[in-house]
C-alpha atoms as a PDB file:
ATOM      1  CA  UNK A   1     -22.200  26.854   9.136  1.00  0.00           C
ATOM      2  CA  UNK A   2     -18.944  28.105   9.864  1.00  0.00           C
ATOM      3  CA  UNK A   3     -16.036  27.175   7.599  1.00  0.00           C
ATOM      4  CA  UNK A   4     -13.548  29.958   8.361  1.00  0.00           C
ATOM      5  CA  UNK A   5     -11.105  26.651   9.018  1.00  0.00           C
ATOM      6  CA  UNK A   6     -11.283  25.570   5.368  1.00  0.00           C
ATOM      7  CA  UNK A   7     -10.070  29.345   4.243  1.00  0.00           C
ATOM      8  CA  UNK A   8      -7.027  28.961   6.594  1.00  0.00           C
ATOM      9  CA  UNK A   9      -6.297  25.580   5.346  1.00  0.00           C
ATOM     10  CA  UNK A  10      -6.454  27.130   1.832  1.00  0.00           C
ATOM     11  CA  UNK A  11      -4.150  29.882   3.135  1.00  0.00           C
ATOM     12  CA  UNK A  12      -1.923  27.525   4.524  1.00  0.00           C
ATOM     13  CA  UNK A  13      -1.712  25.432   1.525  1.00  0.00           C
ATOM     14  CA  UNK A  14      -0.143  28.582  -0.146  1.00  0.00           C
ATOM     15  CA  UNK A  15       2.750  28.455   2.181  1.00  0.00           C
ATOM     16  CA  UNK A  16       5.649  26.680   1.440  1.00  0.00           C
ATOM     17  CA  UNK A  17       5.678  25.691   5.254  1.00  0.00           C
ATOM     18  CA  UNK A  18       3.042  23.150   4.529  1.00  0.00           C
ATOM     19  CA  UNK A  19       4.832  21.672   1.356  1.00  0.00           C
ATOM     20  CA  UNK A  20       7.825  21.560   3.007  1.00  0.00           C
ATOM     21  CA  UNK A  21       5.419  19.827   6.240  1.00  0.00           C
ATOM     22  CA  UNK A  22       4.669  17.007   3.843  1.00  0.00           C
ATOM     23  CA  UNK A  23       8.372  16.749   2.646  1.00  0.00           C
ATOM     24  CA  UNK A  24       9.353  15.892   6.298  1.00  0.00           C
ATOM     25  CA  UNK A  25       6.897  13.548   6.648  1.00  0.00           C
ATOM     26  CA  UNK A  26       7.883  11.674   3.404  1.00  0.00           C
ATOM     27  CA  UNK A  27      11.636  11.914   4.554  1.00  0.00           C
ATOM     28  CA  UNK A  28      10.747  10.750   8.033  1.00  0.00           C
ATOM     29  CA  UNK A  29       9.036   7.585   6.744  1.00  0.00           C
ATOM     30  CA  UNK A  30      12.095   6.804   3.811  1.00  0.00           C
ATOM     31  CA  UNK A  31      14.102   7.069   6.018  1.00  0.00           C
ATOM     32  CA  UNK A  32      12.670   4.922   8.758  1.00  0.00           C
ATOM     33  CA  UNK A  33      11.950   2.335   6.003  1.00  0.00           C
ATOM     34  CA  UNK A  34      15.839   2.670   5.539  1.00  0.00           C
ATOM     35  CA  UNK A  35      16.359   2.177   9.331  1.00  0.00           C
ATOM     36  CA  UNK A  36      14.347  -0.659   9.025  1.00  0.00           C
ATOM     37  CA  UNK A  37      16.340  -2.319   6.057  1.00  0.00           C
ATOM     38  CA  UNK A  38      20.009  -1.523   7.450  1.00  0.00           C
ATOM     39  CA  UNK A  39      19.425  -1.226  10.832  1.00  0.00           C
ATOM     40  CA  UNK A  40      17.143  -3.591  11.807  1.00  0.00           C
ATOM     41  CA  UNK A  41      18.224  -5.750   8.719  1.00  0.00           C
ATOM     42  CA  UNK A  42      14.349  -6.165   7.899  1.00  0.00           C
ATOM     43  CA  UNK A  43      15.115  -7.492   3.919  1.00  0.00           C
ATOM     44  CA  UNK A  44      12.357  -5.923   1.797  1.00  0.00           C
ATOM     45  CA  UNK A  45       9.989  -7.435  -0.837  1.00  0.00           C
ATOM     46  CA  UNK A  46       8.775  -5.951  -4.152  1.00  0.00           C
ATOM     47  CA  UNK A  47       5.822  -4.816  -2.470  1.00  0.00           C
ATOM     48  CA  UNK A  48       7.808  -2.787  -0.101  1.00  0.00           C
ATOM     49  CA  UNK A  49      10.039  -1.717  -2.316  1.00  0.00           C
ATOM     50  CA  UNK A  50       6.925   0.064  -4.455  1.00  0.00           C
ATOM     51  CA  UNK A  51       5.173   1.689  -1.466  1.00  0.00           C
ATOM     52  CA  UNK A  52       8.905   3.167  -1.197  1.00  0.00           C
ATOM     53  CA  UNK A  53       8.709   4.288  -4.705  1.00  0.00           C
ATOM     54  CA  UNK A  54       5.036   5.416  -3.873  1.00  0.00           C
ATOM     55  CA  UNK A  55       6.232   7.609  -0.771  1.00  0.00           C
ATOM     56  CA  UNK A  56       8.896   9.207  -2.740  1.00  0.00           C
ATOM     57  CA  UNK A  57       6.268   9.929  -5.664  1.00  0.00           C
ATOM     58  CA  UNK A  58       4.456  12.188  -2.600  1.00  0.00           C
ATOM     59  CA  UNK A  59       8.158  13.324  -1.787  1.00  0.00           C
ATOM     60  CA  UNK A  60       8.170  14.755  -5.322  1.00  0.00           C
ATOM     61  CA  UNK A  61       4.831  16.051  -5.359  1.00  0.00           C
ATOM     62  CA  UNK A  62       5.643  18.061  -1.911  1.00  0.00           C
ATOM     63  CA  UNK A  63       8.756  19.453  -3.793  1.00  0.00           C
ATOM     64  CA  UNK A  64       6.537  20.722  -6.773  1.00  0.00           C
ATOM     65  CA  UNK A  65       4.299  22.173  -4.428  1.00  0.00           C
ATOM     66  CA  UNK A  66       7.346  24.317  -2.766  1.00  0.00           C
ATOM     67  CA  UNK A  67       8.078  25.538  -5.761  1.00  0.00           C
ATOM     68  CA  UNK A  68       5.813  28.099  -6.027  1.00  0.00           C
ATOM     69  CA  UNK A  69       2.445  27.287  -3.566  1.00  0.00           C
ATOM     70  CA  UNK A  70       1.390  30.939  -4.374  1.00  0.00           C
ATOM     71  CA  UNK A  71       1.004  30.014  -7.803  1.00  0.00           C
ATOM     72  CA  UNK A  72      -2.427  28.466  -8.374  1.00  0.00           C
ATOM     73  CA  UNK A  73      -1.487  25.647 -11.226  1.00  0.00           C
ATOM     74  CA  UNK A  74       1.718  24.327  -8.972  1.00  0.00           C
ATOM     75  CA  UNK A  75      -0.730  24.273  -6.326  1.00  0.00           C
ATOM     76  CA  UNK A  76      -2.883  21.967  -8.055  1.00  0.00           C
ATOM     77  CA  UNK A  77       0.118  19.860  -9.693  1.00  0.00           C
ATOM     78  CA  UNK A  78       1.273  19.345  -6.437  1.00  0.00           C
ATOM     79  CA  UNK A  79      -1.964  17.986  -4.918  1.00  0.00           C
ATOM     80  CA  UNK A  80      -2.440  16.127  -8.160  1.00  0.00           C
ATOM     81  CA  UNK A  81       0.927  14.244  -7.455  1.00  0.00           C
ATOM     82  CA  UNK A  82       0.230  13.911  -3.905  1.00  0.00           C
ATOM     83  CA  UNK A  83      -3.178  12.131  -4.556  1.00  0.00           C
ATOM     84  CA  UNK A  84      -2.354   9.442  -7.163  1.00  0.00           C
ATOM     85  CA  UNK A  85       1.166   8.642  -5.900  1.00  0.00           C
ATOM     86  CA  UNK A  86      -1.033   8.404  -2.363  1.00  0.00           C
ATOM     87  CA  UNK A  87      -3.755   6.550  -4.055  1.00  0.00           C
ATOM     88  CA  UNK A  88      -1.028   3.984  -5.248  1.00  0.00           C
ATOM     89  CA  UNK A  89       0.748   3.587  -2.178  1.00  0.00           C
ATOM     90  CA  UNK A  90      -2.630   2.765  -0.886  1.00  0.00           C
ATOM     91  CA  UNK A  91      -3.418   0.340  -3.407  1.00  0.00           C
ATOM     92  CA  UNK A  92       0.373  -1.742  -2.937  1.00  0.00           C
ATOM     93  CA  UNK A  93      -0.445  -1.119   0.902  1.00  0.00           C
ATOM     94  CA  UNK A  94      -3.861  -2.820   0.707  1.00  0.00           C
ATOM     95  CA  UNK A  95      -2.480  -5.522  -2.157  1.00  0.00           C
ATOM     96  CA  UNK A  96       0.402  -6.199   0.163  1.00  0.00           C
ATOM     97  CA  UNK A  97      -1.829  -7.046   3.660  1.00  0.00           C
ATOM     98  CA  UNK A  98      -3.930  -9.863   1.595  1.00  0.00           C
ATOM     99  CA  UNK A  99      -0.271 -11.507   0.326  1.00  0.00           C
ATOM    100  CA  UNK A 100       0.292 -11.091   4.344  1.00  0.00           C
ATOM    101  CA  UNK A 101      -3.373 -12.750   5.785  1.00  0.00           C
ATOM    102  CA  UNK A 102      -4.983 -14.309   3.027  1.00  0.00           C
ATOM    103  CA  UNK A 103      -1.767 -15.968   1.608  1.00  0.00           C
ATOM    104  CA  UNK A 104      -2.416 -18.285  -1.459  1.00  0.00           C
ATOM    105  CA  UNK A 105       0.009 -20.312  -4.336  1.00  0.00           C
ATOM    106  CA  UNK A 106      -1.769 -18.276  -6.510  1.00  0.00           C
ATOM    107  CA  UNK A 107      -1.446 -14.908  -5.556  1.00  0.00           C
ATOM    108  CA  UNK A 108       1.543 -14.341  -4.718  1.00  0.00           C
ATOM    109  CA  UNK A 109       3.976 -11.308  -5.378  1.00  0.00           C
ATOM    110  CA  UNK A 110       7.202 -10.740  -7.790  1.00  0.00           C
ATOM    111  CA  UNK A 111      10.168 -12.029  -6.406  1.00  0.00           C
ATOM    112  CA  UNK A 112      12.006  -9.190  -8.672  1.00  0.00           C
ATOM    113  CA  UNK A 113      10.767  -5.705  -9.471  1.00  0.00           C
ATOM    114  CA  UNK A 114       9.172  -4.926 -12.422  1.00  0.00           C
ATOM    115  CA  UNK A 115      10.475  -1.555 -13.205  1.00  0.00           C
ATOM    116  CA  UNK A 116      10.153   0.815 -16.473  1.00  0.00           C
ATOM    117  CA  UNK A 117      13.731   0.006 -18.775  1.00  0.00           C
ATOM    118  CA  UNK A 118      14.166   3.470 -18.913  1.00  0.00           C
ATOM    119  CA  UNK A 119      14.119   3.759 -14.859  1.00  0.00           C
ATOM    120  CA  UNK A 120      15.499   0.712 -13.555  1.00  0.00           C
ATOM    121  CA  UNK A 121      15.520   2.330  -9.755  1.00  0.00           C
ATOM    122  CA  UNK A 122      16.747  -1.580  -8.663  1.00  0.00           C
ATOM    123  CA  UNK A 123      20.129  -1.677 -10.734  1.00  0.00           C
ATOM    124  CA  UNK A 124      20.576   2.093  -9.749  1.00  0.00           C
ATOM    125  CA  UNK A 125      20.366   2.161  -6.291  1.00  0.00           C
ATOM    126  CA  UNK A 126      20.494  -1.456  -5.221  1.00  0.00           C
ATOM    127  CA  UNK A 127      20.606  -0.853  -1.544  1.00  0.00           C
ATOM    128  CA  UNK A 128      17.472   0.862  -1.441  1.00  0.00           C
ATOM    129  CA  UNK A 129      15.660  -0.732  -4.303  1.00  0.00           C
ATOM    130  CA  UNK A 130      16.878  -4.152  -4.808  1.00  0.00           C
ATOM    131  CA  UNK A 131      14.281  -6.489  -2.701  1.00  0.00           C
ATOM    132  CA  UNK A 132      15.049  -9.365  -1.016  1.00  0.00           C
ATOM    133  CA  UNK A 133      12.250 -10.204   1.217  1.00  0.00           C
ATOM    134  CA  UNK A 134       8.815 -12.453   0.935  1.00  0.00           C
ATOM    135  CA  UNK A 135       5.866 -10.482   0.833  1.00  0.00           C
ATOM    136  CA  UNK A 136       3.717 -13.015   2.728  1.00  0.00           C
ATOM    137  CA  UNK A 137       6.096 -12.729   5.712  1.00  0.00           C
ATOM    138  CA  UNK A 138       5.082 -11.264   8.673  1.00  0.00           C
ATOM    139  CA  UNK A 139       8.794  -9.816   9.712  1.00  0.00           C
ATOM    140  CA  UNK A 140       7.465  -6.831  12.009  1.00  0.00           C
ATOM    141  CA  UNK A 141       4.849  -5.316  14.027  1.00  0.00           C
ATOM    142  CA  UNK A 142       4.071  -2.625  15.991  1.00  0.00           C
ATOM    143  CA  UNK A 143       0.504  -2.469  18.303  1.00  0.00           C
ATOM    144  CA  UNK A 144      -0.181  -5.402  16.755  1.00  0.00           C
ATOM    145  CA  UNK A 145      -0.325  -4.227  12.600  1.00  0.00           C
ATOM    146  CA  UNK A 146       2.169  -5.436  10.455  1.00  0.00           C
ATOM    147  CA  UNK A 147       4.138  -2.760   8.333  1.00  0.00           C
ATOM    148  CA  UNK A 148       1.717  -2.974   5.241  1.00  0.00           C
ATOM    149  CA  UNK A 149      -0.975  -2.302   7.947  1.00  0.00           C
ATOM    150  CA  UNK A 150       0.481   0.618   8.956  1.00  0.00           C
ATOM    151  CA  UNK A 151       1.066   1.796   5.174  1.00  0.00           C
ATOM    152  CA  UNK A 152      -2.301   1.676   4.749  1.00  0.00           C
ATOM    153  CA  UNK A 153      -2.875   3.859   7.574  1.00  0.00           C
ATOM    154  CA  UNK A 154      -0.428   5.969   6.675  1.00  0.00           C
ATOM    155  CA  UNK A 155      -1.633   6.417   2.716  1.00  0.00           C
ATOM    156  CA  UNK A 156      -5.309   7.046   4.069  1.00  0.00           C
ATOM    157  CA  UNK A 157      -4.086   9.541   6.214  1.00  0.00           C
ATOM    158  CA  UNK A 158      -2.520  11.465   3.383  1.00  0.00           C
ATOM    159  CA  UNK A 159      -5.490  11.094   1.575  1.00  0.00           C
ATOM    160  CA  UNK A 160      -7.817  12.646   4.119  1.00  0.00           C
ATOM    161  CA  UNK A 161      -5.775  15.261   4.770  1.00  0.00           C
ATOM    162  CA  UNK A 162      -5.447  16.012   0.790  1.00  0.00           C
ATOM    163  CA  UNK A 163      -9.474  15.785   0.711  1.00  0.00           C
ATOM    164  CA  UNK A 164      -9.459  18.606   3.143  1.00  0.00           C
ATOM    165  CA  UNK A 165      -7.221  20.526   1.423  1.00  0.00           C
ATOM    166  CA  UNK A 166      -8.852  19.992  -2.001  1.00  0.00           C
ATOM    167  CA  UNK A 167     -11.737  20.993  -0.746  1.00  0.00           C
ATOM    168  CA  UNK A 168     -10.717  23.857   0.979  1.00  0.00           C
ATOM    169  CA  UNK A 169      -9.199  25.705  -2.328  1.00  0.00           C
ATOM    170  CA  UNK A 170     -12.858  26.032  -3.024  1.00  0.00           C
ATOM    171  CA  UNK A 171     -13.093  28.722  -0.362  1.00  0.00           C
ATOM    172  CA  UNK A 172     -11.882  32.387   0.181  1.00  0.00           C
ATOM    173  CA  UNK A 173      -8.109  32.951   2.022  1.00  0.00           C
ATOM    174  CA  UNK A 174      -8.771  35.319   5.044  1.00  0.00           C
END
């Protein structure tokens, strides 16, 4: 069996091009979210406003991992970062698409955000954090999946491409 693609996966993981790959991606999808909010003037809900949080938690984990990706225990507090905050996002993604098709009185989502005291991200930054939109509604779509949907896709993406990655630090850089 020939896995010489895992050991350049595992060499690539120790290149700060790759970290700083993820970053993009994290800032491309913010920032669309933002585009979507001011823009578009798509008001978001809590749950919206936590996948955000979740995104930027992967944002933050890419930005440990650029530290130093050389350096073996970065590495792996990078990719530790990147897979719960990913695992979350998938969680709030897959939480928010039953408040969107299997609406019910009694499930229903926060109407405000339920942030730590010490971290209140909605009186901060208000016009990124602050939601103002129903979870249950439907407000956008794009080949026929709501936003959430595409989350989902999105955070299951990530977490594919972390499996690979995870797995291939078990093998040998060329």
């Amino acid at each position: 069996m020939n896995v010489a693609w895992l050991s350049s996966i595992h060499s690539f993981s120790q290149k700060r091009v790759s970290w700083l790959l993820l970053l993009l991606v994290v800032a491309f999808f913010e920032f669309s979210a933002l585009y979507f909010q001011h823009v578009l003037m798509l008001a978001p809900c809590v749950m919206c406003v936590y996948e955000r949080v979740a995104m930027m938690g992967m944002g933050v984990a890419a930005t440990i991992g650029l530290i130093q990706p050389s350096n073996k225990m970065i590495r792996w507090l990078g990719l530790a970062g990147w897979g719960y905050t990913a695992f979350r996002g998938l969680q709030l993604a897959l939480e928010h698409v039953g408040y969107q098709f299997n609406p019910s009185p009694f499930a229903t989502c926060d109407i405000f955000p339920q942030f730590p005291s010490w971290a209140p991200l909605n009186q901060w930054v208000p016009w990124m954090f602050e939601p103002t939109g129903d979870c249950s509604k439907i407000v956008w779509q794009f080949l026929s999946l709501s936003m959430p949907q595409w989350l989902v896709i999105i955070f299951s993406a990530n977490l594919i491409a972390l499996t690979i990655i995870v797995i291939s630090q078990f093998f040998k850089t060329k």
